[in-house]
Protein backbone atom coordinates (compact mmCIF):
# COMPACT_ATOMS: atom_id res chain seq x y z
CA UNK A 1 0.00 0.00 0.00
CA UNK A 2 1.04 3.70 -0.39
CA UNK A 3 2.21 5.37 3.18
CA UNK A 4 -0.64 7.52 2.60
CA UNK A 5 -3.19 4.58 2.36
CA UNK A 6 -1.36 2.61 5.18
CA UNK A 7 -1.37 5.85 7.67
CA UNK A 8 -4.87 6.28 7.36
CA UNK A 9 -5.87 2.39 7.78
CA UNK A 10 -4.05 2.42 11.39
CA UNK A 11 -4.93 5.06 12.44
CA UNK A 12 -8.94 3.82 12.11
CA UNK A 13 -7.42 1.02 13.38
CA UNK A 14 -6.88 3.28 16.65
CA UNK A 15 -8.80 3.95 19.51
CA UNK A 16 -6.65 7.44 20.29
CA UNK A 17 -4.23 9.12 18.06
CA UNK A 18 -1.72 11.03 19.77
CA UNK A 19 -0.43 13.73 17.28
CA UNK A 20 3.26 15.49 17.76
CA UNK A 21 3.62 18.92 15.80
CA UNK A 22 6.71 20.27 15.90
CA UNK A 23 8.91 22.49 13.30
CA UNK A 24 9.19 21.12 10.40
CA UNK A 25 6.36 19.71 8.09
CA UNK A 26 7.30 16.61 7.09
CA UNK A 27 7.18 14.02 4.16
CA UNK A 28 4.31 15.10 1.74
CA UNK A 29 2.19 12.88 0.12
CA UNK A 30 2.32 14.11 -3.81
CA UNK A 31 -0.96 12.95 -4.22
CA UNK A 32 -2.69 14.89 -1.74
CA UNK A 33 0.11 17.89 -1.16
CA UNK A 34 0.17 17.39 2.87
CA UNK A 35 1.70 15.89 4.87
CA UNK A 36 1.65 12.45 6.74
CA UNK A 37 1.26 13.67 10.12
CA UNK A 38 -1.64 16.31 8.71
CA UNK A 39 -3.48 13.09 6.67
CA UNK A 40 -3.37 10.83 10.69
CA UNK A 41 -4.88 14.33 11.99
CA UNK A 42 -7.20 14.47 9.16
CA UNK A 43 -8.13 10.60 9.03
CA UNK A 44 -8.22 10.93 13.37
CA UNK A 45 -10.84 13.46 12.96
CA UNK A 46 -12.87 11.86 10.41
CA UNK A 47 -12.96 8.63 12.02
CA UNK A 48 -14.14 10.56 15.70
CA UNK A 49 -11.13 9.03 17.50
CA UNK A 50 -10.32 9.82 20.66
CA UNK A 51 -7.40 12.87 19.97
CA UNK A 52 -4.30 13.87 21.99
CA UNK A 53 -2.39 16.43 20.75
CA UNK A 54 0.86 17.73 21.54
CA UNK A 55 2.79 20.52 19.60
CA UNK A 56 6.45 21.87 19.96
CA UNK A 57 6.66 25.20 21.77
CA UNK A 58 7.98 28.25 20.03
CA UNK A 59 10.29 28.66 22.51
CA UNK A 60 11.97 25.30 22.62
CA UNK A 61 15.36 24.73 22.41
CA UNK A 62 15.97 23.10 18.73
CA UNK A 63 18.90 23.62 16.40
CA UNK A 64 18.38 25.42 13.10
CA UNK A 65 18.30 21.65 11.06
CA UNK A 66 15.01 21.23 12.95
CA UNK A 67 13.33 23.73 11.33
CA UNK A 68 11.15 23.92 8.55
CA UNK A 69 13.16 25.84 5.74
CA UNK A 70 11.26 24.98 2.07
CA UNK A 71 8.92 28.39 2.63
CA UNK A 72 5.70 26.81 1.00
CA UNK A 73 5.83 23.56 3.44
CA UNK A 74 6.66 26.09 6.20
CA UNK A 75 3.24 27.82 5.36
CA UNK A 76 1.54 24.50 5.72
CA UNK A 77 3.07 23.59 9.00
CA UNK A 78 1.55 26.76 10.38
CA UNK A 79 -1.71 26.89 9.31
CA UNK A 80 -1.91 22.88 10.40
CA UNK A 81 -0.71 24.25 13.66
CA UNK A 82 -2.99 26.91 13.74
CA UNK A 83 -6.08 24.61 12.81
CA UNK A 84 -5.07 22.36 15.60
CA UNK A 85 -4.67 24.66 18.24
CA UNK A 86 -7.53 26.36 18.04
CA UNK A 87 -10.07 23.11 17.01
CA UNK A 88 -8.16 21.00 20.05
CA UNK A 89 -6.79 21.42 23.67
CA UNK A 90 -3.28 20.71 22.94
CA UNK A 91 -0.41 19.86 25.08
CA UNK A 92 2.91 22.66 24.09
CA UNK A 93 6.25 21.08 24.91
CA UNK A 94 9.72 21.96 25.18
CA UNK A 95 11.84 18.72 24.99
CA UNK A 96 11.82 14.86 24.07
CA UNK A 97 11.74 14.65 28.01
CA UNK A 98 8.85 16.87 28.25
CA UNK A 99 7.37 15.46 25.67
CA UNK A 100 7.45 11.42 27.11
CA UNK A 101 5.99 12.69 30.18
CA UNK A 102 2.92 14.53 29.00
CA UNK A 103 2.07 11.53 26.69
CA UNK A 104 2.25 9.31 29.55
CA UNK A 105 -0.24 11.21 31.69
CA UNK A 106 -2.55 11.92 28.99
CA UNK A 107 -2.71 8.51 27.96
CA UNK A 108 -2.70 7.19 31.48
């Protein structure tokens, strides 16, 4: 199966999809023009699942190489972001660290 196809199957498969935003937009299905994590989110809200979301703060501490720098996939990552945040209560986070802990307790 295409990734795209094969995303979208497990993630009906799912009871909860935990989606992690962070700088940089990702593979991009040509097909569709978005990206893999944006067709879970998509395929996670059409399929009512159960969603925890968690996106990279603006303030974290990354290195330049984890940031989006093609300008037009950089415009998708925010307004993804933006349609998240404001559709979802979402979990901001700072580090891996941070990160493993506020899956764990929203998933606990």
């Amino acid at each position: 199966d295409p990734p795209a196809t094969m995303i979208r199957r497990k993630v009906q498969e799912s009871a909860t999809y935990v989606g992690i935003i962070g700088m940089r937009y990702g593979y991009v299905d040509e097909s569709t023009g978005l990206s893999m994590t944006e067709l879970e989110y998509q395929q996670a809200v059409s399929g009512e699942k159960e969603l925890r979301m968690f996106v990279m703060d603006g303030t974290a501490p990354i290195t330049a190489d984890m940031v989006e720098r093609d300008p037009a996939n950089l415009d998708k990552l925010n307004a993804f972001r933006d349609t998240v945040m404001s559709r979802h209560s979402c979990s901001l986070f700072q580090t891996k660290d941070d990160l493993a802990d506020k899956v764990k307790r929203a998933l606990a």
